[in-house]
C-alpha atoms as a PDB file:
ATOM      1  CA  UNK A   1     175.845  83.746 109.683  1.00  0.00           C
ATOM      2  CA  UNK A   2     176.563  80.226 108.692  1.00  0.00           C
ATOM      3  CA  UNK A   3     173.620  79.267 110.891  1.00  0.00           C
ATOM      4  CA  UNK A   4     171.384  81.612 109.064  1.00  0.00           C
ATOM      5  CA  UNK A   5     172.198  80.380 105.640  1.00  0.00           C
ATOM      6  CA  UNK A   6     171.688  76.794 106.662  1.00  0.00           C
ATOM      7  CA  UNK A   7     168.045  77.410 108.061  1.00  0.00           C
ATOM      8  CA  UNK A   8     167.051  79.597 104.272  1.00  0.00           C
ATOM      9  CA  UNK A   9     167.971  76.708 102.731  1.00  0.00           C
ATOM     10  CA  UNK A  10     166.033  74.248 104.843  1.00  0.00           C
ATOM     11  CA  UNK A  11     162.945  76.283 104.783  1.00  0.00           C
ATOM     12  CA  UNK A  12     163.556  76.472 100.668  1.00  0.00           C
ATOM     13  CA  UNK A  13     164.304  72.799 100.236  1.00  0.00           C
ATOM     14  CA  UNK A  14     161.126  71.894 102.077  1.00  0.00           C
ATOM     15  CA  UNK A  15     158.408  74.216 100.620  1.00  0.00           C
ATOM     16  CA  UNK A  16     160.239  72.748  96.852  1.00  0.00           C
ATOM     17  CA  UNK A  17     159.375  69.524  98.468  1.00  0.00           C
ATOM     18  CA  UNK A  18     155.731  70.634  98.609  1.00  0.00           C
ATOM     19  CA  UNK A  19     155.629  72.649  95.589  1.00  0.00           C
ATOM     20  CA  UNK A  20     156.595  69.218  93.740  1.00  0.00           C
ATOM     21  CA  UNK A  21     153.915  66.790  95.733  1.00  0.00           C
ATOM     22  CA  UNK A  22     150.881  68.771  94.680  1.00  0.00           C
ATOM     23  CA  UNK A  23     151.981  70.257  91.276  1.00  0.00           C
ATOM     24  CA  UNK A  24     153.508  66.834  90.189  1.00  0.00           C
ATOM     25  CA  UNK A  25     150.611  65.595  87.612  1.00  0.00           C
ATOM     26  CA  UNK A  26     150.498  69.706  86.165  1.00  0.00           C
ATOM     27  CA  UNK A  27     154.299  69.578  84.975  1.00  0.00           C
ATOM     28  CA  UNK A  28     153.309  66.150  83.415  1.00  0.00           C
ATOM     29  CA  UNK A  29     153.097  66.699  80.031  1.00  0.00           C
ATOM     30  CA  UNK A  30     149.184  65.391  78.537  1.00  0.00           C
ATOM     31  CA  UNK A  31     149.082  61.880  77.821  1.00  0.00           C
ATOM     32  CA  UNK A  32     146.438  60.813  74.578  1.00  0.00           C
ATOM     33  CA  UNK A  33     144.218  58.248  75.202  1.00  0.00           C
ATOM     34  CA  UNK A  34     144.077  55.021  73.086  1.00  0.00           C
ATOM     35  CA  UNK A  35     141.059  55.905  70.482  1.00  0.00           C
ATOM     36  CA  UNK A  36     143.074  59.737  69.740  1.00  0.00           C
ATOM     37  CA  UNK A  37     146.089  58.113  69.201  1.00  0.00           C
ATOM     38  CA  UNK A  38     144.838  55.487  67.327  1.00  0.00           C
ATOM     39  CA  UNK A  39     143.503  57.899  65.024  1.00  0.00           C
ATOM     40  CA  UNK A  40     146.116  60.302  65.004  1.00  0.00           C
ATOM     41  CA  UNK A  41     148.658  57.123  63.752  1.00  0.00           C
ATOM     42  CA  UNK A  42     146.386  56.031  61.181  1.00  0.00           C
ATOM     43  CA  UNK A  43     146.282  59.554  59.764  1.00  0.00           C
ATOM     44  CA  UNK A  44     149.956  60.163  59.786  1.00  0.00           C
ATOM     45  CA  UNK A  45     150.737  57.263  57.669  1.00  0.00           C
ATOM     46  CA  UNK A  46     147.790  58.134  55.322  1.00  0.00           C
ATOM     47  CA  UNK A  47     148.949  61.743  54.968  1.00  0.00           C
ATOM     48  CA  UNK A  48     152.560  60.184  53.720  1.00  0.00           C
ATOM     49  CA  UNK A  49     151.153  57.842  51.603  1.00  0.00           C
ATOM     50  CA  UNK A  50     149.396  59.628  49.922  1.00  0.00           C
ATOM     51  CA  UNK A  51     152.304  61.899  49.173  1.00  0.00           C
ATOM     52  CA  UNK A  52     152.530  59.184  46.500  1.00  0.00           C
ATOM     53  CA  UNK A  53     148.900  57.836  45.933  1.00  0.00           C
ATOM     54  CA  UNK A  54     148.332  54.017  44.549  1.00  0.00           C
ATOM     55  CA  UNK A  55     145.207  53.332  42.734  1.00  0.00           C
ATOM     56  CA  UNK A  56     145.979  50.362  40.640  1.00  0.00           C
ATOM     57  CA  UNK A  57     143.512  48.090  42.049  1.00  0.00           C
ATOM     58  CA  UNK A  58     140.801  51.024  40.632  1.00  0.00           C
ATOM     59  CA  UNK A  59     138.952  50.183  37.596  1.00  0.00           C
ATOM     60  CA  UNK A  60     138.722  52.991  34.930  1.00  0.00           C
ATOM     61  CA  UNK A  61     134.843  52.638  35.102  1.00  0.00           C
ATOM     62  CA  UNK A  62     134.776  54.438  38.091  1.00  0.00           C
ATOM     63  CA  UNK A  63     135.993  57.304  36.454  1.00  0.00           C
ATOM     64  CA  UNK A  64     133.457  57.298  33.826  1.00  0.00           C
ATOM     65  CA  UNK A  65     129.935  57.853  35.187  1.00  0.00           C
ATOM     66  CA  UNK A  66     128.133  56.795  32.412  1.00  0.00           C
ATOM     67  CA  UNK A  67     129.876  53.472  32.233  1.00  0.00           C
ATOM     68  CA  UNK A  68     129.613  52.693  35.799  1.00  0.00           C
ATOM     69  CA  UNK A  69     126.081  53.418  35.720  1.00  0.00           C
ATOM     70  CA  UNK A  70     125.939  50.961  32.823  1.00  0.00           C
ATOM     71  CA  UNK A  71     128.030  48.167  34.174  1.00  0.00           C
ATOM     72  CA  UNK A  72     125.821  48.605  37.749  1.00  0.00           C
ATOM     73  CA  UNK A  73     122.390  47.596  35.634  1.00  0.00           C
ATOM     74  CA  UNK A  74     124.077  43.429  35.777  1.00  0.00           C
ATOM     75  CA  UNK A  75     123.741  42.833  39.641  1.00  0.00           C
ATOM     76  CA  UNK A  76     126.257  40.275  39.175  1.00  0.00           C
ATOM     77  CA  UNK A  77     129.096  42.271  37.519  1.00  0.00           C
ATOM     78  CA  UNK A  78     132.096  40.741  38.776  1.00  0.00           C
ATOM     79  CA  UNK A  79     133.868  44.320  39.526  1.00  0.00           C
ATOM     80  CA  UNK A  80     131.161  44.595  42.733  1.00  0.00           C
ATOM     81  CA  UNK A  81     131.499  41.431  44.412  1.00  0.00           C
ATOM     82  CA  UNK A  82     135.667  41.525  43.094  1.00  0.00           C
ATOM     83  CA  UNK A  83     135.781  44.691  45.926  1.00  0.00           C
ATOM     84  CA  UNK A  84     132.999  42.466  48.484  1.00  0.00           C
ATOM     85  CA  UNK A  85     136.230  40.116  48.634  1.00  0.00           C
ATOM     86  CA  UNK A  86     138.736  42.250  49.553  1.00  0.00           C
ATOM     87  CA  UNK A  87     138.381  42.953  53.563  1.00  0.00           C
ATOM     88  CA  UNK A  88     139.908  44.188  55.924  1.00  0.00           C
ATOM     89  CA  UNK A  89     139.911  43.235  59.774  1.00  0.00           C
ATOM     90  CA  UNK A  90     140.909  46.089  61.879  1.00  0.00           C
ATOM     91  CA  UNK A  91     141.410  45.988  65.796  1.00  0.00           C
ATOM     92  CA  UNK A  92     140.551  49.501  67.217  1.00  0.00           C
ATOM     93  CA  UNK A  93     140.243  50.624  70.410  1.00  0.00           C
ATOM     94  CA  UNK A  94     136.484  50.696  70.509  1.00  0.00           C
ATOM     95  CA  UNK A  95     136.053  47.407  68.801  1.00  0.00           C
ATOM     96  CA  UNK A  96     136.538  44.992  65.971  1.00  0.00           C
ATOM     97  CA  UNK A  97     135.521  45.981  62.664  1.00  0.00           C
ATOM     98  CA  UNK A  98     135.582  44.112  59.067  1.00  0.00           C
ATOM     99  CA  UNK A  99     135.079  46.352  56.577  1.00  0.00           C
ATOM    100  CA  UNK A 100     134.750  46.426  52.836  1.00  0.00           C
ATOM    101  CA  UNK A 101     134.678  48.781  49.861  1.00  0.00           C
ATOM    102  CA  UNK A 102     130.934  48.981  48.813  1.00  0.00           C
ATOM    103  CA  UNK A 103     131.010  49.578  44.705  1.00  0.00           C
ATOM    104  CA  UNK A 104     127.419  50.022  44.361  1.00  0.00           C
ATOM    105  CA  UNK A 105     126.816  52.858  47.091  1.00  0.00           C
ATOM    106  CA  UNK A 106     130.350  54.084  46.584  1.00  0.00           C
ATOM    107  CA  UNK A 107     131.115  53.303  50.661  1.00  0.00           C
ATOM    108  CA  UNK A 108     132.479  51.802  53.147  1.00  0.00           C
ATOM    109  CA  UNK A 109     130.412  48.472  54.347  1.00  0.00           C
ATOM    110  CA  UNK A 110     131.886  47.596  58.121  1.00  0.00           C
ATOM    111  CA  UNK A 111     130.074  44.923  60.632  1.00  0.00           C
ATOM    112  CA  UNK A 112     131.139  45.926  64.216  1.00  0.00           C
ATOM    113  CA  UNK A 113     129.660  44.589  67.676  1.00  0.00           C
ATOM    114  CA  UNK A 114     129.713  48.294  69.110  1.00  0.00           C
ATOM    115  CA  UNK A 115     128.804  51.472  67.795  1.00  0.00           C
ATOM    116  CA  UNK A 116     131.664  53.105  65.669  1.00  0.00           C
ATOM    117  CA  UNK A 117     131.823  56.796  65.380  1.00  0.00           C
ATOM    118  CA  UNK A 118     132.695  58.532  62.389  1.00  0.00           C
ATOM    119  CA  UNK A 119     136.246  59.778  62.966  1.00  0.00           C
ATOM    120  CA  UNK A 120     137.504  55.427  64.339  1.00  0.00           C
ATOM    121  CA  UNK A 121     135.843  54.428  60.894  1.00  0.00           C
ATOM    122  CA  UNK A 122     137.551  57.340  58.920  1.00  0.00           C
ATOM    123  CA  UNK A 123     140.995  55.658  60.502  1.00  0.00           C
ATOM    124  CA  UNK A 124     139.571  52.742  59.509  1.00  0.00           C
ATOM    125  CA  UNK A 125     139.161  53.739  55.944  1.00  0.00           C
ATOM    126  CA  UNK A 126     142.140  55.096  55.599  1.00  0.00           C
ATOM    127  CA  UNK A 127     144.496  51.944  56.297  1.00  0.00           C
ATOM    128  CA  UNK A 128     142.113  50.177  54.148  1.00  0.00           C
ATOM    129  CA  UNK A 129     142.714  52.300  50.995  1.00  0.00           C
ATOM    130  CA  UNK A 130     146.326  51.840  51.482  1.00  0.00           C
ATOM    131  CA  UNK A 131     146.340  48.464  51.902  1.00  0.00           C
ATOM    132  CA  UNK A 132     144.302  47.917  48.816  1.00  0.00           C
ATOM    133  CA  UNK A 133     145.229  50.783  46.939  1.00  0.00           C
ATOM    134  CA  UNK A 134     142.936  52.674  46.467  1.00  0.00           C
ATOM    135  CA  UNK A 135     143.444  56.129  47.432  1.00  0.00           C
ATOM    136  CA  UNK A 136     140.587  57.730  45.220  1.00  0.00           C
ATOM    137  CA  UNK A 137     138.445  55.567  47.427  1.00  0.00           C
ATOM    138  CA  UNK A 138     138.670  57.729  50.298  1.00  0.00           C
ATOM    139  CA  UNK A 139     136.048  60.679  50.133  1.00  0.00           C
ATOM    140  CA  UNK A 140     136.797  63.660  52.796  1.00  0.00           C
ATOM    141  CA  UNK A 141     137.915  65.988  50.994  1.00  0.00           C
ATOM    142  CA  UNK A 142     138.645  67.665  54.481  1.00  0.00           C
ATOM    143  CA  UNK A 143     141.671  65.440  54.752  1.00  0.00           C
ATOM    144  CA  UNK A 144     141.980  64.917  50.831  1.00  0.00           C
ATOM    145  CA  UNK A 145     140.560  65.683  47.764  1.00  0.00           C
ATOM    146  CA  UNK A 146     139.261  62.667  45.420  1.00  0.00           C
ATOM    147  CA  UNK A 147     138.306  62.692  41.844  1.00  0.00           C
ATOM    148  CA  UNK A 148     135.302  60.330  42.730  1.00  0.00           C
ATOM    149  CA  UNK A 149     133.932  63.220  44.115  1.00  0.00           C
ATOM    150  CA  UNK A 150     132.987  65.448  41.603  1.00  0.00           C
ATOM    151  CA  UNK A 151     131.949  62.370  38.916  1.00  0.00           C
ATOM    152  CA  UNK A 152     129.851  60.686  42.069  1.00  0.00           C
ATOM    153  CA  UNK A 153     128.530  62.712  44.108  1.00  0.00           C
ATOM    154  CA  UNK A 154     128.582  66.457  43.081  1.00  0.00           C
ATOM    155  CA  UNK A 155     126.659  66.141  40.005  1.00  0.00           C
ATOM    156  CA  UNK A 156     123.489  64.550  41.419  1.00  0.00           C
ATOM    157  CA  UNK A 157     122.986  67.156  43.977  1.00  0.00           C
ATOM    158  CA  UNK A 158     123.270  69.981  41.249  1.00  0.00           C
ATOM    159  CA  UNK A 159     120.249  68.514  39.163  1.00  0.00           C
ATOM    160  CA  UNK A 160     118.736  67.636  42.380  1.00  0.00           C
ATOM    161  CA  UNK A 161     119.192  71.479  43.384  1.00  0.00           C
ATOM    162  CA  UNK A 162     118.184  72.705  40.293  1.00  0.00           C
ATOM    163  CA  UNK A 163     114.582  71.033  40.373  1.00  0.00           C
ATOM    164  CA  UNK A 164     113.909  72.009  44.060  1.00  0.00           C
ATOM    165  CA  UNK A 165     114.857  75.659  43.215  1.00  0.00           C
ATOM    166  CA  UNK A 166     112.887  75.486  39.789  1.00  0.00           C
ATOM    167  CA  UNK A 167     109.956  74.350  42.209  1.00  0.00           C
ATOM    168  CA  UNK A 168     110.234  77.127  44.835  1.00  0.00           C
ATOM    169  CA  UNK A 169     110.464  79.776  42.266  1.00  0.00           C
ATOM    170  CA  UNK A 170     107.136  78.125  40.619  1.00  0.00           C
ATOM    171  CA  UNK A 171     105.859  78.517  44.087  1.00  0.00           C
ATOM    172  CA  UNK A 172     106.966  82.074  44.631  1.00  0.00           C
ATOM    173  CA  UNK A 173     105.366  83.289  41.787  1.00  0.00           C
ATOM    174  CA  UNK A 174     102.117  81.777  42.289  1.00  0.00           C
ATOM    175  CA  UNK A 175     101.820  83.168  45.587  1.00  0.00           C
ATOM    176  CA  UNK A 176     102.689  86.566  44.263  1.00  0.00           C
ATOM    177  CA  UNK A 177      99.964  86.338  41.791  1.00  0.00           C
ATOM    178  CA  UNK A 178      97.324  85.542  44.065  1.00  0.00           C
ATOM    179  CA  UNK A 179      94.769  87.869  44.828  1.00  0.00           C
ATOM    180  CA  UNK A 180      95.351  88.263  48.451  1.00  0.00           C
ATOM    181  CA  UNK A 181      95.937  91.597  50.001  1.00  0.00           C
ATOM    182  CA  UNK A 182      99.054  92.093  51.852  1.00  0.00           C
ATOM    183  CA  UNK A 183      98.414  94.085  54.900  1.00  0.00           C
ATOM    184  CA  UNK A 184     101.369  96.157  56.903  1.00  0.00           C
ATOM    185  CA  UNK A 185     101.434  94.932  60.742  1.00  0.00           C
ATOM    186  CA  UNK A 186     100.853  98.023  62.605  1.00  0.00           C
ATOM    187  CA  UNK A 187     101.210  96.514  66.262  1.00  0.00           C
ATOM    188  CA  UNK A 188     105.125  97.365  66.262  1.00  0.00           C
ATOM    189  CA  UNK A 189     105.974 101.193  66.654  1.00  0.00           C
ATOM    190  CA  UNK A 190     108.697 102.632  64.745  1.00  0.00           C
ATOM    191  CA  UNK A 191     111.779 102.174  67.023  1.00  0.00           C
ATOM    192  CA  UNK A 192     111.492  98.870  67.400  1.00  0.00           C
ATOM    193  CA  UNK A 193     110.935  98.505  63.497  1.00  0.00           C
ATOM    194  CA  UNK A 194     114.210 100.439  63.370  1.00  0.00           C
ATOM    195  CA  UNK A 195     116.124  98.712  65.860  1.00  0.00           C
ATOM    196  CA  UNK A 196     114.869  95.338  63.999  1.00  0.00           C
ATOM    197  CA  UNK A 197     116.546  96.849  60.699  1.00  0.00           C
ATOM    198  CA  UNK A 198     119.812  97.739  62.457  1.00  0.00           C
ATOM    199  CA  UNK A 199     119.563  94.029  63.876  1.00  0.00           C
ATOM    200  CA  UNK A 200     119.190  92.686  60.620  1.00  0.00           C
ATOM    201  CA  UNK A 201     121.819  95.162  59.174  1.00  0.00           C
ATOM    202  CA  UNK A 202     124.628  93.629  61.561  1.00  0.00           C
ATOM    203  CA  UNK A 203     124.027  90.016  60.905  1.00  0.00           C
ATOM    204  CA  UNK A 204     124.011  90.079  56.842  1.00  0.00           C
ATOM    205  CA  UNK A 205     127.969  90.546  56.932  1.00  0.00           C
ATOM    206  CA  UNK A 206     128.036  87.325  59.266  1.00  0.00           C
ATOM    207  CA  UNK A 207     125.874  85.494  56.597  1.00  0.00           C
ATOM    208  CA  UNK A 208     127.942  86.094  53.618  1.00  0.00           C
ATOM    209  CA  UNK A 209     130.616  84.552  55.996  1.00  0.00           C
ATOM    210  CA  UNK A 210     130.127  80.626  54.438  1.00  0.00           C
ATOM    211  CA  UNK A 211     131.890  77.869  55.999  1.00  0.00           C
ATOM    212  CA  UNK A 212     133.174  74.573  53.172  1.00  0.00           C
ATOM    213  CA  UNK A 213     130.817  72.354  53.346  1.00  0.00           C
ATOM    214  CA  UNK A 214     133.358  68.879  53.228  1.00  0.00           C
ATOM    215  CA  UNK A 215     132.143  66.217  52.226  1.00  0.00           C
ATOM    216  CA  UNK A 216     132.433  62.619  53.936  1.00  0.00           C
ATOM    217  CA  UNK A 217     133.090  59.076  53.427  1.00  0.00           C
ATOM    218  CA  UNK A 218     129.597  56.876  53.611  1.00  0.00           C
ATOM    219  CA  UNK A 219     129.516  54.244  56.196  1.00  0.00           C
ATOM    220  CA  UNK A 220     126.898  51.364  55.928  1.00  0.00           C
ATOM    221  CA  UNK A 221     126.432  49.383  59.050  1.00  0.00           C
ATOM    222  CA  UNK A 222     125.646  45.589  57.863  1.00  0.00           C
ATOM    223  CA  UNK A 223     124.634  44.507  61.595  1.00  0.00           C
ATOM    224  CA  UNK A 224     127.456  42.805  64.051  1.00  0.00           C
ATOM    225  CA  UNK A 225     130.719  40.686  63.181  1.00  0.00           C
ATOM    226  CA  UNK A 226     128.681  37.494  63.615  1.00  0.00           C
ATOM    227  CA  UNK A 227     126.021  38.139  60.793  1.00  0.00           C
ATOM    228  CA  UNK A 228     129.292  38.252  58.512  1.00  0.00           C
ATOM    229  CA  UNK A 229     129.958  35.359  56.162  1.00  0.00           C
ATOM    230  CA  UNK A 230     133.302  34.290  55.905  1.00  0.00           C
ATOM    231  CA  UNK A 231     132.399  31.522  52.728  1.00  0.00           C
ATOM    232  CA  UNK A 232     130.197  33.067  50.308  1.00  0.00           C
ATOM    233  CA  UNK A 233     127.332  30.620  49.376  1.00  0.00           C
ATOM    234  CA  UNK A 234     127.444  30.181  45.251  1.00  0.00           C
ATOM    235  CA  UNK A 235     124.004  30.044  43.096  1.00  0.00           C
ATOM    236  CA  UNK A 236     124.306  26.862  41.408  1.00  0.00           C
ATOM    237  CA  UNK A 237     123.851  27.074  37.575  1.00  0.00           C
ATOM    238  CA  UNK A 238     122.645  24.200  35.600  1.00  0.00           C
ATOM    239  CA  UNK A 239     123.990  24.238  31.898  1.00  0.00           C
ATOM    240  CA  UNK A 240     122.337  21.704  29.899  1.00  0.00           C
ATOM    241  CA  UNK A 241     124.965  19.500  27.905  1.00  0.00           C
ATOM    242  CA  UNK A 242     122.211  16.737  26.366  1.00  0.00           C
ATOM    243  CA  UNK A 243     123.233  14.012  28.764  1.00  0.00           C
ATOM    244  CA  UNK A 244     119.916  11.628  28.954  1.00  0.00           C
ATOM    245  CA  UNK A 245     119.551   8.581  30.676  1.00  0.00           C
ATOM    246  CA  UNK A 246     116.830   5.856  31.687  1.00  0.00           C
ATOM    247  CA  UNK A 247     117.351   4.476  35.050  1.00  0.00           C
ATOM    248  CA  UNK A 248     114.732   7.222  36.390  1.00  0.00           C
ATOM    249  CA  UNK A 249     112.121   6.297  34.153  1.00  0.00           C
ATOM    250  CA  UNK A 250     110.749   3.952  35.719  1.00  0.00           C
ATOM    251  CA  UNK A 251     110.854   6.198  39.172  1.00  0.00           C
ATOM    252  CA  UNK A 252     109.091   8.790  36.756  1.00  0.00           C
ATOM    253  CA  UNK A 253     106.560   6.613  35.951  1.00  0.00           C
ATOM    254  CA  UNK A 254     105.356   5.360  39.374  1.00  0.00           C
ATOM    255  CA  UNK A 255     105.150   9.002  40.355  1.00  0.00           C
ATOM    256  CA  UNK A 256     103.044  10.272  37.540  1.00  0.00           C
ATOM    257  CA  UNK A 257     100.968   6.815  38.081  1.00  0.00           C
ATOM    258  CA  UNK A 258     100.779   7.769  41.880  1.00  0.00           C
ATOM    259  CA  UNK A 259      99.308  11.434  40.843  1.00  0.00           C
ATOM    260  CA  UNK A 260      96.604  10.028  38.583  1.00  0.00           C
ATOM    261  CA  UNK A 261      93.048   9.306  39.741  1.00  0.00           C
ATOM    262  CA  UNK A 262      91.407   6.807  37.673  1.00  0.00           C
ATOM    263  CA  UNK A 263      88.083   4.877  38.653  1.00  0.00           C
ATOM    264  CA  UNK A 264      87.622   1.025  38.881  1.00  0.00           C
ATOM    265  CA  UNK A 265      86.671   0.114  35.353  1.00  0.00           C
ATOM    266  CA  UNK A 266      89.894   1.898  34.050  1.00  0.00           C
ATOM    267  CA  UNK A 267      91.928  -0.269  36.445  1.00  0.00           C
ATOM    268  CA  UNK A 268      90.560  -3.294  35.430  1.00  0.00           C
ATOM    269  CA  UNK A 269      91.793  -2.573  31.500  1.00  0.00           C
ATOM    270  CA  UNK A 270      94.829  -1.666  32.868  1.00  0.00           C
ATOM    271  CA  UNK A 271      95.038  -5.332  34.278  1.00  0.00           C
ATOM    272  CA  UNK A 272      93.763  -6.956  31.185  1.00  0.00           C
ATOM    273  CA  UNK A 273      96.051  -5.365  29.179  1.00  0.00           C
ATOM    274  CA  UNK A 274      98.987  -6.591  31.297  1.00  0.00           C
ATOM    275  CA  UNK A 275      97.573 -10.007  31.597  1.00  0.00           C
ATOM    276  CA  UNK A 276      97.465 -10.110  27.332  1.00  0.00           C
ATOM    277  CA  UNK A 277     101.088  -8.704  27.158  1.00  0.00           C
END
């Protein structure tokens, strides 16, 4: 008997022994690779931040679209090239990428030697509106809703709408009017007709079905990390403060004389004159 029990167990140790050798990497639990993780880290600390969001570094003129629009006509306002200062350097897993905020396009401006996709730059974005805060900033309203939103973006596209659909319904009605006949296609017997119907019966429930359209943060590509300039060259301005002087004169005069064509009898009274001085 003792023999019998000792031979089960071998038997049960060794097929455990293979059970374990092939399903070894199944029992493992799923590791994330470096981009997912990246993102998933970046988006955890953003969701807690912005349990309390920061916008102090936010300018009330963004929240006033009639302002903004006013302060954007002066291509050098300072409040634009105050936000083309602050950067941010990021490593990520799919490359380097400096990015700023972009006050004029209401965006994110990045340089990057790779191509980015949307969801490494959206992890992007979001340590960069912490960092600087600027929580409002950030414009996916799939991850969290922004103020900006509705004064920059959602009330262009209704006036925009409006015209296109003022357009179509112009459209409409002058086709209507038109003296063309409209002739009933006869090729189509009456089943299918029906079964068309019943067709079109079962999908109008799935149409009223609408999914939220989210909207998304804007990414402008300015070219690769090297075409980015670290020292930003300055226009220089010359203010006129009424200094004169007279050492150049004399340089002046040469060149003007230099410039002016004169023939020989006028060169000759030019001499004569100097002699009798």
């Amino acid at each position: 008997m003792n023999i019998f029990w000792f031979i089960y167990f071998k038997i049960a140790h060794f097929f455990l022994k293979i059970h374990q050798f092939f399903f070894k990497k199944l029992e493992q639990p799923l590791v994330l690779d470096k981009t997912t993780q990246y993102i998933e880290n970046q988006k955890t600390r953003f969701l807690k931040a912005i349990e309390y969001p920061k916008n102090s570094n936010i300018d009330s003129l963004f929240y006033s679209k009639k302002e903004f629009q006013e302060m954007l006509i002066d291509e050098t306002n300072s409040l634009e090239s105050t936000w083309k200062t602050r950067i941010l350097c990021e490593n990520t897993p799919r490359g380097n990428i400096i990015m700023y905020f972009d006050a004029y396009k209401i965006g994110f401006s990045y340089y990057a030697d790779t191509a980015i996709p949307y969801n490494v730059l959206n992890a992007v974005a979001m340590k960069y509106v912490s960092v600087y805060n600027c929580h409002d900033f950030f414009l996916d309203n799939e991850i969290k809703d922004s103020p900006l939103i509705k004064i920059h973006i959602e009330e262009e596209p209704k006036a925009i709408n409006q015209e296109i659909t003022k357009k179509r319904n112009d459209k409409r009605k002058m086709l209507e009017d038109a003296p063309f006949a409209k002739l009933k296609n006869y090729s189509k017997n009456t089943k299918n007709t029906k079964e068309s119907k019943d067709a079109k019966d079962t999908k109008e429930p799935a149409k009223d079905e609408k999914k939220k359209d989210y909207n998304r943060n804007r990414f402008i590509c300015l070219g690769k990390i090297t075409n980015f300039q670290i020292i930003k060259k300055q226009k220089r301005i010359f203010h006129g403060n009424g200094f004169k002087t007279n050492l150049l004169d004399g340089v002046k005069t040469e060149g003007e004389l230099q410039k002016t064509v004169m023939n020989y009898r006028d060169y000759k009274n030019i001499l004569r004159s100097a002699k009798s001085n």
